[in-house]
N, C-alpha and C. Protein backbone atom coordinates (compact mmCIF):
# COMPACT_ATOMS: atom_id res chain seq x y z
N UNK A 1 0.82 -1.20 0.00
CA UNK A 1 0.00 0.00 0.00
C UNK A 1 0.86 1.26 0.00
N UNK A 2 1.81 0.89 0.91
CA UNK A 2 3.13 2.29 0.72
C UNK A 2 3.41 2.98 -0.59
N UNK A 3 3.85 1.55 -1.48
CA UNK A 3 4.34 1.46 -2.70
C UNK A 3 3.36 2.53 -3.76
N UNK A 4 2.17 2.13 -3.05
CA UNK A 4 1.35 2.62 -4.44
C UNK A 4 0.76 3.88 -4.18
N UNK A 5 0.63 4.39 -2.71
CA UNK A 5 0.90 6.04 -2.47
C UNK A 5 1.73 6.74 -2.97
N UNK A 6 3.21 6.05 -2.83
CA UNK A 6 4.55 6.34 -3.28
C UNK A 6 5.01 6.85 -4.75
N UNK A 7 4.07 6.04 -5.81
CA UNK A 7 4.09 5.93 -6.83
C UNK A 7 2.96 7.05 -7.11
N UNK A 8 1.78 6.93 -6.39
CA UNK A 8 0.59 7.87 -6.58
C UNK A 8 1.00 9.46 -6.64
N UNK A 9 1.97 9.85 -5.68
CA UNK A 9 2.07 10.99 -5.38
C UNK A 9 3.66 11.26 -6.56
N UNK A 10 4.24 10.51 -6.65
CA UNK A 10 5.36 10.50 -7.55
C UNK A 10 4.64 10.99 -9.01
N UNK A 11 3.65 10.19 -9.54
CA UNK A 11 2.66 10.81 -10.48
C UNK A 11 2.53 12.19 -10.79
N UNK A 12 1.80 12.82 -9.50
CA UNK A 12 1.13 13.87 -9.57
C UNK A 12 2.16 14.85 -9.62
N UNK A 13 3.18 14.90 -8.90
CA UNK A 13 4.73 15.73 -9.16
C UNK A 13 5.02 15.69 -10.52
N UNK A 14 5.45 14.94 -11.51
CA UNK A 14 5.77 14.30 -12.50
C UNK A 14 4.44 15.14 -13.59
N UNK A 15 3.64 15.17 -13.09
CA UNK A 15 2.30 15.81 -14.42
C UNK A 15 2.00 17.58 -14.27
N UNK A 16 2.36 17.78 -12.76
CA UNK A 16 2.41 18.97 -12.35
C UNK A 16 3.43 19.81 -13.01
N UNK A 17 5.07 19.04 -12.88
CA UNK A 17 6.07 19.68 -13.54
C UNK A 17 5.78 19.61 -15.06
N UNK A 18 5.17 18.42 -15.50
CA UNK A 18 5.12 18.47 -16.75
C UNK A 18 4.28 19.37 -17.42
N UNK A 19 3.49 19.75 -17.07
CA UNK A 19 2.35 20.83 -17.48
C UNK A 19 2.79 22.31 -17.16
N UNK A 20 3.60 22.24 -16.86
CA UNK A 20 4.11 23.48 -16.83
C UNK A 20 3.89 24.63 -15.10
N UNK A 21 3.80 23.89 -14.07
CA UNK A 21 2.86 24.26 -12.81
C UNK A 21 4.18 25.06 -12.60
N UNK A 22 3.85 26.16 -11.68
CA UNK A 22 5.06 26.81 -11.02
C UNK A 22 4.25 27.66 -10.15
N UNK A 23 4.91 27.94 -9.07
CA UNK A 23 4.34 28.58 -7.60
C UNK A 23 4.05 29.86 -8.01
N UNK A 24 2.82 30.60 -7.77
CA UNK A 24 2.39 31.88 -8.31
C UNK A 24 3.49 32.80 -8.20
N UNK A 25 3.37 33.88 -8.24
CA UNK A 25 4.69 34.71 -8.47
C UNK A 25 5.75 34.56 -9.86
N UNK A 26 6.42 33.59 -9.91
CA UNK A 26 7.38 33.25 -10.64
C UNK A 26 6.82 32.66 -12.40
N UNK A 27 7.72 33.07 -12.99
CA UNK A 27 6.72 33.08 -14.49
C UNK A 27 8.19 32.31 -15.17
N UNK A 28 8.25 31.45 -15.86
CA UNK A 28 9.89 30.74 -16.99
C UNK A 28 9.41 32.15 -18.11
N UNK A 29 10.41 33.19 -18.29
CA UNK A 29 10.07 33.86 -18.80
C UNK A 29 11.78 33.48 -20.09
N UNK A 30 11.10 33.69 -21.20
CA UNK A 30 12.35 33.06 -22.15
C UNK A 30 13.48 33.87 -22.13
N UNK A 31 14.74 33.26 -22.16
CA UNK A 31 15.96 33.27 -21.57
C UNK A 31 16.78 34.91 -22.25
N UNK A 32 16.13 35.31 -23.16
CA UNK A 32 16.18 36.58 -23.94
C UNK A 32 15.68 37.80 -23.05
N UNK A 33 14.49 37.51 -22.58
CA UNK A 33 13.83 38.69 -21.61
C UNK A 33 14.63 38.33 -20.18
N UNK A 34 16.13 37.75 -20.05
CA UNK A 34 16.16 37.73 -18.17
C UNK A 34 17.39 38.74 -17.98
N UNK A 35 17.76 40.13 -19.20
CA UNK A 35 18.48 40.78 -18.62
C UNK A 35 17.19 41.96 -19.49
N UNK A 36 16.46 43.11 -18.22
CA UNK A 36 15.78 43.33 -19.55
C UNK A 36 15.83 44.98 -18.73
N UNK A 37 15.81 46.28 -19.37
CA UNK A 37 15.56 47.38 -19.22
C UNK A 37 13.39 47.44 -19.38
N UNK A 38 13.24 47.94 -17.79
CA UNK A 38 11.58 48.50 -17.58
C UNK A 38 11.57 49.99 -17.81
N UNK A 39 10.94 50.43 -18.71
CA UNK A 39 10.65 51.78 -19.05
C UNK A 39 8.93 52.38 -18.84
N UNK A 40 8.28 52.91 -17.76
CA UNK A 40 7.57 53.69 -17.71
C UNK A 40 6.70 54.44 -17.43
N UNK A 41 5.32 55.06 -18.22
CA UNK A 41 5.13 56.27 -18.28
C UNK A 41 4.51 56.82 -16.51
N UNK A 42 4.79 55.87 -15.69
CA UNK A 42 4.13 56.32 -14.54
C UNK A 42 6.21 54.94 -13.54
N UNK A 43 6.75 55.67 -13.38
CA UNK A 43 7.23 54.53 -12.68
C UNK A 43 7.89 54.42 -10.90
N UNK A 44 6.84 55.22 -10.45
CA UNK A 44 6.69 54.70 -8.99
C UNK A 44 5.32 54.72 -8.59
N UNK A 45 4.52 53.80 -9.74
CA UNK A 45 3.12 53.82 -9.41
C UNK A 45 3.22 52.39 -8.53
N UNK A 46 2.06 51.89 -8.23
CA UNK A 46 2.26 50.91 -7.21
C UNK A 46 1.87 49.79 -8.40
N UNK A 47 1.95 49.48 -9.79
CA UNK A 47 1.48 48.81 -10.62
C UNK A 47 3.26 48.20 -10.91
N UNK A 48 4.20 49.65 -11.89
CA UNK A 48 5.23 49.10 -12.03
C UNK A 48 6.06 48.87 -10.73
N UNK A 49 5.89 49.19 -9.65
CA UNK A 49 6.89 48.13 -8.12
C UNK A 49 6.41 46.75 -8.11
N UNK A 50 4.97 46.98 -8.25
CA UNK A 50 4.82 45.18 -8.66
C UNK A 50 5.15 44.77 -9.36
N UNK A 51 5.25 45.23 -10.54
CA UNK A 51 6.05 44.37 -11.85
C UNK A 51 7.49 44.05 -11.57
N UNK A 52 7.85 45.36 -11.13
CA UNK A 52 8.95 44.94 -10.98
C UNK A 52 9.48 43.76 -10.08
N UNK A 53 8.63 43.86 -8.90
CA UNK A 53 8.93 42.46 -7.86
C UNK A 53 9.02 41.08 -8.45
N UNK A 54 7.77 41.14 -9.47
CA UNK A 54 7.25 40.05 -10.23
C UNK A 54 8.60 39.70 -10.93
N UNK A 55 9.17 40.56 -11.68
CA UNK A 55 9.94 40.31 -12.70
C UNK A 55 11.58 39.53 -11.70
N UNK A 56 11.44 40.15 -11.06
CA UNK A 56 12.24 39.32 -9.84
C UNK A 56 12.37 38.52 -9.58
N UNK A 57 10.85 37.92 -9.12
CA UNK A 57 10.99 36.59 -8.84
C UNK A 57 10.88 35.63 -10.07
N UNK A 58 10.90 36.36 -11.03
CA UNK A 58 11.06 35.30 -12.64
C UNK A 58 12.68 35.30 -12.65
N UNK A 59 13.46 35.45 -11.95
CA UNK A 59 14.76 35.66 -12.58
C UNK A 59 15.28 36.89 -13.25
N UNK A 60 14.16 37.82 -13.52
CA UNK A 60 14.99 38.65 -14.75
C UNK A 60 15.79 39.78 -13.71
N UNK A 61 16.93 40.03 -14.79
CA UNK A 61 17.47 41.09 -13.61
C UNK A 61 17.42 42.50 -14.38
N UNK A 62 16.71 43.63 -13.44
CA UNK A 62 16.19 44.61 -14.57
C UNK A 62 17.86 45.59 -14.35
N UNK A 63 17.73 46.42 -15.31
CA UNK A 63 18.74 47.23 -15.52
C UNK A 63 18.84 48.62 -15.47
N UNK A 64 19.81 49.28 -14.85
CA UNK A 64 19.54 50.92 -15.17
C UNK A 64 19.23 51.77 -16.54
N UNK A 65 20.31 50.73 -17.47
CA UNK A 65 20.81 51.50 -18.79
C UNK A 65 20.02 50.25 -20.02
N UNK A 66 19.36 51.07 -20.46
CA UNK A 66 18.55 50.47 -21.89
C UNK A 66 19.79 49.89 -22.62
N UNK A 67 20.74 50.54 -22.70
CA UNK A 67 21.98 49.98 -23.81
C UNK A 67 22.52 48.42 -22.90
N UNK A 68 22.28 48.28 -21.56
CA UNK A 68 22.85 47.15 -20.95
C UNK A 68 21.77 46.20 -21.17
N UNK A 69 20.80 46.01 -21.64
CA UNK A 69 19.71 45.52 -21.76
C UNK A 69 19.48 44.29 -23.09
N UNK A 70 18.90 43.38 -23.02
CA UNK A 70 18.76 42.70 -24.18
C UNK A 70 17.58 43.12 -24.57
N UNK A 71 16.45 43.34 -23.83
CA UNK A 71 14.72 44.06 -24.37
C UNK A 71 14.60 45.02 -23.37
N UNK A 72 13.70 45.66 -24.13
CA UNK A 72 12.83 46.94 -23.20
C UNK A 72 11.35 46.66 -23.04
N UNK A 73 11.01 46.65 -21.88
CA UNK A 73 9.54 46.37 -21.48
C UNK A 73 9.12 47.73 -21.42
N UNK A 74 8.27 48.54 -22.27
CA UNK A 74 7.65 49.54 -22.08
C UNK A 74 6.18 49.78 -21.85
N UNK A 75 5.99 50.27 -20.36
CA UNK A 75 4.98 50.22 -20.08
C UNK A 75 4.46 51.48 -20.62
N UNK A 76 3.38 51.75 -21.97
CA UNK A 76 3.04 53.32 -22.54
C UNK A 76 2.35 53.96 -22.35
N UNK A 77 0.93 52.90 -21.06
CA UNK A 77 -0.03 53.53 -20.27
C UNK A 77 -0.14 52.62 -19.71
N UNK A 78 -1.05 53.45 -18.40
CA UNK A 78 -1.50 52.94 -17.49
C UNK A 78 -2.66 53.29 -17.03
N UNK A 79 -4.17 52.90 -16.94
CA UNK A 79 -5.27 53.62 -16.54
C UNK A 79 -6.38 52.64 -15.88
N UNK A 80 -6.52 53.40 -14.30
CA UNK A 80 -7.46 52.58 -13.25
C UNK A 80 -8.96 53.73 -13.68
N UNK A 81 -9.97 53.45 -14.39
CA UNK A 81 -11.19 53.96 -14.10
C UNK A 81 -12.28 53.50 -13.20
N UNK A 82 -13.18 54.12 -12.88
CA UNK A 82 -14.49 53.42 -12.83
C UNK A 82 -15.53 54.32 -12.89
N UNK A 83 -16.94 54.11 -12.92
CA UNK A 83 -17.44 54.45 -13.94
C UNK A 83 -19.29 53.78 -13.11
N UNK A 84 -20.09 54.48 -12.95
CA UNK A 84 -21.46 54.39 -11.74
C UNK A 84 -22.78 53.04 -13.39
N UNK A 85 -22.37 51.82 -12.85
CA UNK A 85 -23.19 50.68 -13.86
C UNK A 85 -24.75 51.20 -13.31
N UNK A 86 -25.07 51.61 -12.14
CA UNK A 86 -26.69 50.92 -12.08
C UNK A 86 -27.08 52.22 -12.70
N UNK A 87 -28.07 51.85 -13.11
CA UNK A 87 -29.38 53.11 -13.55
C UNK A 87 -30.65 52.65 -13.58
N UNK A 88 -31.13 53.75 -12.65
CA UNK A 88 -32.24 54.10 -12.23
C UNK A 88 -32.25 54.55 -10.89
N UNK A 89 -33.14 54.47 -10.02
CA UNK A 89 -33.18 55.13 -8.48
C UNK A 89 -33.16 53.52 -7.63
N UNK A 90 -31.81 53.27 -7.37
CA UNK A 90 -31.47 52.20 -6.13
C UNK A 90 -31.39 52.71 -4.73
N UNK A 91 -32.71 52.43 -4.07
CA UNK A 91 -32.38 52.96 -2.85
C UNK A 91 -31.31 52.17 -1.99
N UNK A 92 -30.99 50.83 -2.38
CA UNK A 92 -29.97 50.25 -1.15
C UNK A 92 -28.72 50.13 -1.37
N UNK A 93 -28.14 49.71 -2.73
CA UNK A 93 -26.90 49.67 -3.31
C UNK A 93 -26.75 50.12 -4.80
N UNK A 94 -25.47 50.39 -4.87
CA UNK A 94 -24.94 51.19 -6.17
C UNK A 94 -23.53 50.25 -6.85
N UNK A 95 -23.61 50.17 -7.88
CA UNK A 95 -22.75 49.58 -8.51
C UNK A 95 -22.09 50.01 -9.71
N UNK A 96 -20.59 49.68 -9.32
CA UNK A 96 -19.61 50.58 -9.93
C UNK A 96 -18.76 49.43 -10.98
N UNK A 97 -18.07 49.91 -12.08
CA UNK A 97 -17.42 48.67 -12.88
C UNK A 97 -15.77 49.36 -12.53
N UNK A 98 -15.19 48.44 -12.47
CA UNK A 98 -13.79 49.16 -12.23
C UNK A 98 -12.91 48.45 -13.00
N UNK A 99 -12.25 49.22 -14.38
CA UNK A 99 -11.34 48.77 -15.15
C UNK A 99 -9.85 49.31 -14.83
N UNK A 100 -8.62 48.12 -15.27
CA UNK A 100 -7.35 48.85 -15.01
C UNK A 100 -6.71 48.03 -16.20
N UNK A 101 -6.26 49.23 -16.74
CA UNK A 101 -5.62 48.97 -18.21
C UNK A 101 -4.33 49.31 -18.11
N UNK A 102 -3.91 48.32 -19.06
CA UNK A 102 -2.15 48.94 -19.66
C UNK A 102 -1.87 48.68 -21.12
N UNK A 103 -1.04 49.65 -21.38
CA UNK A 103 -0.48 49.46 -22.87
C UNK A 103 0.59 49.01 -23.11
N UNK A 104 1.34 48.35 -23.21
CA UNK A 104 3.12 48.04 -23.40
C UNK A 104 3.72 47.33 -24.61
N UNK A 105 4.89 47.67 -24.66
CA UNK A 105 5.85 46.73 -25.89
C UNK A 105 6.75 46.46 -26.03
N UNK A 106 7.53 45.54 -25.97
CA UNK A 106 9.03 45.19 -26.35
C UNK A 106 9.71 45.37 -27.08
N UNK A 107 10.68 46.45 -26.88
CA UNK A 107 11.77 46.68 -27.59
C UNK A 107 13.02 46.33 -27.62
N UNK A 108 13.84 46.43 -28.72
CA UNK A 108 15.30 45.83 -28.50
C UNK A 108 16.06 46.98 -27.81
N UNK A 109 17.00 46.83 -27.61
CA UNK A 109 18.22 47.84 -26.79
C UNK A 109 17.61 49.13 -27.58
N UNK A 110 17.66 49.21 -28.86
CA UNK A 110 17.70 50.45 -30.17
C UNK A 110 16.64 50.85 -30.12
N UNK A 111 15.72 50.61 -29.34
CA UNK A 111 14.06 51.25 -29.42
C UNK A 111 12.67 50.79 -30.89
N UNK A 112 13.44 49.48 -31.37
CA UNK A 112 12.92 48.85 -32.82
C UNK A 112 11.95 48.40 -31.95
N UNK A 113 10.43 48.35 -32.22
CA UNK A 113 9.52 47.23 -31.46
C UNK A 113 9.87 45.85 -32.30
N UNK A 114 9.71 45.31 -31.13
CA UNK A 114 9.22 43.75 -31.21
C UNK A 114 7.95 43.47 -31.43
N UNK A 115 7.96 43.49 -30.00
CA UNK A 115 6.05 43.25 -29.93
C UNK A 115 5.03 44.52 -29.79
N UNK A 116 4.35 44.56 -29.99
CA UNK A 116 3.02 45.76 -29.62
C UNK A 116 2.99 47.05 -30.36
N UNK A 117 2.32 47.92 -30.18
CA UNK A 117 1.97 47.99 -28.74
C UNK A 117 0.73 46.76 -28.44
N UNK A 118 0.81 46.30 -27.26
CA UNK A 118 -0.21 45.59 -27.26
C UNK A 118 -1.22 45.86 -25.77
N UNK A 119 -2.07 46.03 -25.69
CA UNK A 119 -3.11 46.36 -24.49
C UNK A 119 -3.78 45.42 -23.73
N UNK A 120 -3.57 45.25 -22.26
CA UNK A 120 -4.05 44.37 -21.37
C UNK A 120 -4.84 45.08 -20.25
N UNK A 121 -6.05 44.60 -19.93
CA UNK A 121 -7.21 44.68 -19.03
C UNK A 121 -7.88 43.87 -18.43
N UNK A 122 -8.36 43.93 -17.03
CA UNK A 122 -8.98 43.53 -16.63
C UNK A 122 -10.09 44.51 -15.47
N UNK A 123 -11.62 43.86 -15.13
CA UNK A 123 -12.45 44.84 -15.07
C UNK A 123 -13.11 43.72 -13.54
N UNK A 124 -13.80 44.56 -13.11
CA UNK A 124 -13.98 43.83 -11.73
C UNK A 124 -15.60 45.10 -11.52
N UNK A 125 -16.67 44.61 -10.87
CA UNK A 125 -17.96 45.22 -10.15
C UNK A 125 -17.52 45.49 -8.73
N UNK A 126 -17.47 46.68 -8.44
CA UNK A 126 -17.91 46.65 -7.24
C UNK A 126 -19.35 47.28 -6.80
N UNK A 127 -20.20 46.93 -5.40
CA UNK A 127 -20.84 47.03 -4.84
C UNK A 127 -20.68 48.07 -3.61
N UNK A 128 -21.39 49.39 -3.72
CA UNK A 128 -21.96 50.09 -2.46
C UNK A 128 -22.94 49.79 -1.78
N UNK A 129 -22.81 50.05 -0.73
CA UNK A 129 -24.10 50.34 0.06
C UNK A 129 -24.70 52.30 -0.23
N UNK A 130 -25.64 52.37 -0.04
CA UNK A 130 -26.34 54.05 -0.18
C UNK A 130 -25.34 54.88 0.41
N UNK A 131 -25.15 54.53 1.71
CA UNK A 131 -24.83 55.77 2.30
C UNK A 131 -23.13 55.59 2.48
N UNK A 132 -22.56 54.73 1.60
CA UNK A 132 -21.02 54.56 1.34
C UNK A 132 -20.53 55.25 -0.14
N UNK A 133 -19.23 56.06 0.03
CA UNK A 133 -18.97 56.56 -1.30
C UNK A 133 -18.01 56.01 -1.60
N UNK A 134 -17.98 55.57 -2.92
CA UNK A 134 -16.85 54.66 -3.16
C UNK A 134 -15.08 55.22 -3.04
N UNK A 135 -14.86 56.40 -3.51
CA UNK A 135 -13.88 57.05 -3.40
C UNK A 135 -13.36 56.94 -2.17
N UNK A 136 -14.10 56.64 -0.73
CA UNK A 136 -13.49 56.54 0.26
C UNK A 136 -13.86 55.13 1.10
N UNK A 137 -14.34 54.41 0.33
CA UNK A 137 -14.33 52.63 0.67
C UNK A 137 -13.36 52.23 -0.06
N UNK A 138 -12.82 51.22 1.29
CA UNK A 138 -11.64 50.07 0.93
C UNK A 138 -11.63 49.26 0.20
N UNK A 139 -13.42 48.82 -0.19
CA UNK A 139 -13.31 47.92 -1.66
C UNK A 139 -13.21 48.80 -2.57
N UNK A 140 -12.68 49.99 -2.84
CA UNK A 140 -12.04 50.69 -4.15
C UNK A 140 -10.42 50.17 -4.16
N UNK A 141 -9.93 50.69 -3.21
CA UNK A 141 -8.07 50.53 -2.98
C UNK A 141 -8.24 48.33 -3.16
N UNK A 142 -8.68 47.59 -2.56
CA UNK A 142 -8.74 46.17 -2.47
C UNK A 142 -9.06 45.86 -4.10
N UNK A 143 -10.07 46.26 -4.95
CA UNK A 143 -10.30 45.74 -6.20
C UNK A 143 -9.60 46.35 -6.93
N UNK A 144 -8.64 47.74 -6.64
CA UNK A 144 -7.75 47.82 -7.98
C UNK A 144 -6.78 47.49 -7.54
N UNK A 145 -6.04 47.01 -6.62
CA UNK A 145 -5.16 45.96 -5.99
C UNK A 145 -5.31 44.39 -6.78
N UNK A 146 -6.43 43.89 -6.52
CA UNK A 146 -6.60 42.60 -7.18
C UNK A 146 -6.40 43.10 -8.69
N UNK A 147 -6.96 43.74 -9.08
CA UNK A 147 -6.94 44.05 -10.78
C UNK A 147 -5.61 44.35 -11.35
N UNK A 148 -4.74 45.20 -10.52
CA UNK A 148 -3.34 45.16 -10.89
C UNK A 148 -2.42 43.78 -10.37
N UNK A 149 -3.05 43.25 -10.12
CA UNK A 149 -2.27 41.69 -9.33
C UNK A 149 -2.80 40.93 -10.73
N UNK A 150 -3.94 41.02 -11.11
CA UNK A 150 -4.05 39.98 -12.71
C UNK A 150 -3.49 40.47 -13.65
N UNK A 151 -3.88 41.91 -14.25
CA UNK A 151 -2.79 42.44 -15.30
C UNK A 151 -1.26 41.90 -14.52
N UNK A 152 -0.53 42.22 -14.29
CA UNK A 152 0.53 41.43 -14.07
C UNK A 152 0.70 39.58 -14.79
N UNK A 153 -0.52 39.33 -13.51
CA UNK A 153 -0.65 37.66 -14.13
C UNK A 153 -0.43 37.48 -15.35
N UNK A 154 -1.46 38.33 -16.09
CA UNK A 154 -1.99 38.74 -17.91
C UNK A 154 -0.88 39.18 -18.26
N UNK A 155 0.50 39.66 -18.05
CA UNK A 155 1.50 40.78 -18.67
C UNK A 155 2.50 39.49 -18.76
N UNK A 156 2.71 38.90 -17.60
CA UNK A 156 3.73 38.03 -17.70
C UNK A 156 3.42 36.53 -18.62
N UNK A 157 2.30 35.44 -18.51
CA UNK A 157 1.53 34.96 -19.40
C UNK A 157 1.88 34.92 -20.75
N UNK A 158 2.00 36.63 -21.20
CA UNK A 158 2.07 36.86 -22.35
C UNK A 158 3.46 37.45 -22.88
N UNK A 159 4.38 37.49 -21.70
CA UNK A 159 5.60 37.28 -22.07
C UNK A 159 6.36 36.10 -22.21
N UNK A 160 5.84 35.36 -21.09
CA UNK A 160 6.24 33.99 -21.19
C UNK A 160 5.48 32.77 -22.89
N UNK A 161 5.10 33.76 -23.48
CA UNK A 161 3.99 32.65 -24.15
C UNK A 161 4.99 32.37 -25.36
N UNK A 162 4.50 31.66 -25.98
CA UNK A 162 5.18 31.16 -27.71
C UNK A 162 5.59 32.09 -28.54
N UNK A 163 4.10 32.19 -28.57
CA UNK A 163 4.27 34.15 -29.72
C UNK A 163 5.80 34.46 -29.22
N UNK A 164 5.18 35.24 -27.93
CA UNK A 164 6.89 36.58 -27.65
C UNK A 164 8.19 35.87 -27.96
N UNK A 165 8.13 34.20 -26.89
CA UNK A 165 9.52 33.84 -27.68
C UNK A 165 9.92 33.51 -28.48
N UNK A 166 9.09 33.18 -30.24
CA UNK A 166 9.45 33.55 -31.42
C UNK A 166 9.28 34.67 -31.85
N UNK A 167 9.29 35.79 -31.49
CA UNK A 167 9.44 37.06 -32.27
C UNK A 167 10.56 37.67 -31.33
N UNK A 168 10.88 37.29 -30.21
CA UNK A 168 11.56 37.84 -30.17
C UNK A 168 13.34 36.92 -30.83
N UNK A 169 13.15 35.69 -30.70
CA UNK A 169 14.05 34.78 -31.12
C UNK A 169 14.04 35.44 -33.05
N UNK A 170 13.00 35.60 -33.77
CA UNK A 170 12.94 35.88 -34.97
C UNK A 170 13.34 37.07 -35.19
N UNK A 171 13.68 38.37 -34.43
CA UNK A 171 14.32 39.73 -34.29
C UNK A 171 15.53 39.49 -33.78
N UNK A 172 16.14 38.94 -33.30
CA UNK A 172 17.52 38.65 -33.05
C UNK A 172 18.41 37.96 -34.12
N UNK A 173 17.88 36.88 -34.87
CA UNK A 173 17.80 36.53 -36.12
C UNK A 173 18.77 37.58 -36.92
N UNK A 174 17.27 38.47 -36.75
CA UNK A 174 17.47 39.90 -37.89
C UNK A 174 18.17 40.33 -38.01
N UNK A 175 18.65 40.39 -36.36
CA UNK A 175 19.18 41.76 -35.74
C UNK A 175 20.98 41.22 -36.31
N UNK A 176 20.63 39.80 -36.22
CA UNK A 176 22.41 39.40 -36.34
C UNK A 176 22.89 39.35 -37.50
N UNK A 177 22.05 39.07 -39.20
CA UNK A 177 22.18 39.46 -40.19
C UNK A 177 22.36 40.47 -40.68
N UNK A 178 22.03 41.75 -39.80
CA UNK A 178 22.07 42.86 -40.33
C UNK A 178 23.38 43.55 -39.57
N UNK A 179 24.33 42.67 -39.60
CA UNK A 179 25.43 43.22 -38.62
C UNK A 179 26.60 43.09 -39.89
């Protein structure tokens, strides 16, 4: 019976690694993006410190100088709205949609895009009560917290994916022919 726990749980390790599982945080981001210059248009918002943490715990080591850099992650916007969903006269609760967007693209050292620009979002409801204003409820600061915690998820995903590491493998290509 040992044996076949032994083997049972040996399995599930074995299909986990194989599928690609890895402890949240940390992303196999392709071996091109792990020396990389972060560029932007807001950068001590509390969106790029997370990225940046994120990008951390992927291995990449970010850089001061774009020229020390193998890519440039440019973040070209950044925008948390929200925006009053119910209509009509709700006397008990009010409901708000709350989107947080970004724009970004990969560039080589030289500022050539790679990828993008390409745009990532995600959108979340929140719920008032009447006599709560959202501007000063904690489920405002908590849901664009979670929403910048998935864009991230969504940013890295899509760095780590197929696409980016053939285009960017197919621009290096380029980049070495044209030398």
């Amino acid at each position: 019976m040992r044996i076949i726990k032994s083997f049972f749980i040996l399995l599930i390790i074995i299909f986990f690694t194989g599928c690609g599982f890895h402890l949240r945080g940390a992303y196999q981001l392709p071996l091109q993006l792990h020396v990389m210059y972060l560029q932007s248009t807001t950068p001590y918002s509390d969106f790029t410190k997370q990225l940046k943490t994120t990008l951390a715990f992927s291995k990449v080591r970010l850089v001061n100088n774009p020229q020390q850099a193998s890519i440039i992650l440019s973040i070209l916007q950044e925008n948390f709205s929200t925006f009053q969903t119910t209509v009509g006269d709700s006397t008990q609760t009010r409901s708000y949609n709350a989107v947080y967007t970004i724009t970004y693209n990969l560039q080589n050292k030289y500022g050539r895009v790679i990828i993008g620009p390409k745009t990532v979002s995600d959108s979340s409801i929140i719920i008032v009560n009447q006599n709560e204003i959202l501007e000063n409820s904690n489920k405002l600061n908590i849901t664009k917290q979670t929403l910048m915690r998935n864009l991230i998820m969504k940013l890295m995903f899509q760095l780590s994916s197929n696409n980016t590491v053939t285009a960017v493998k197919k621009h290096g290509k380029k980049h070495e022919n044209h030398r």
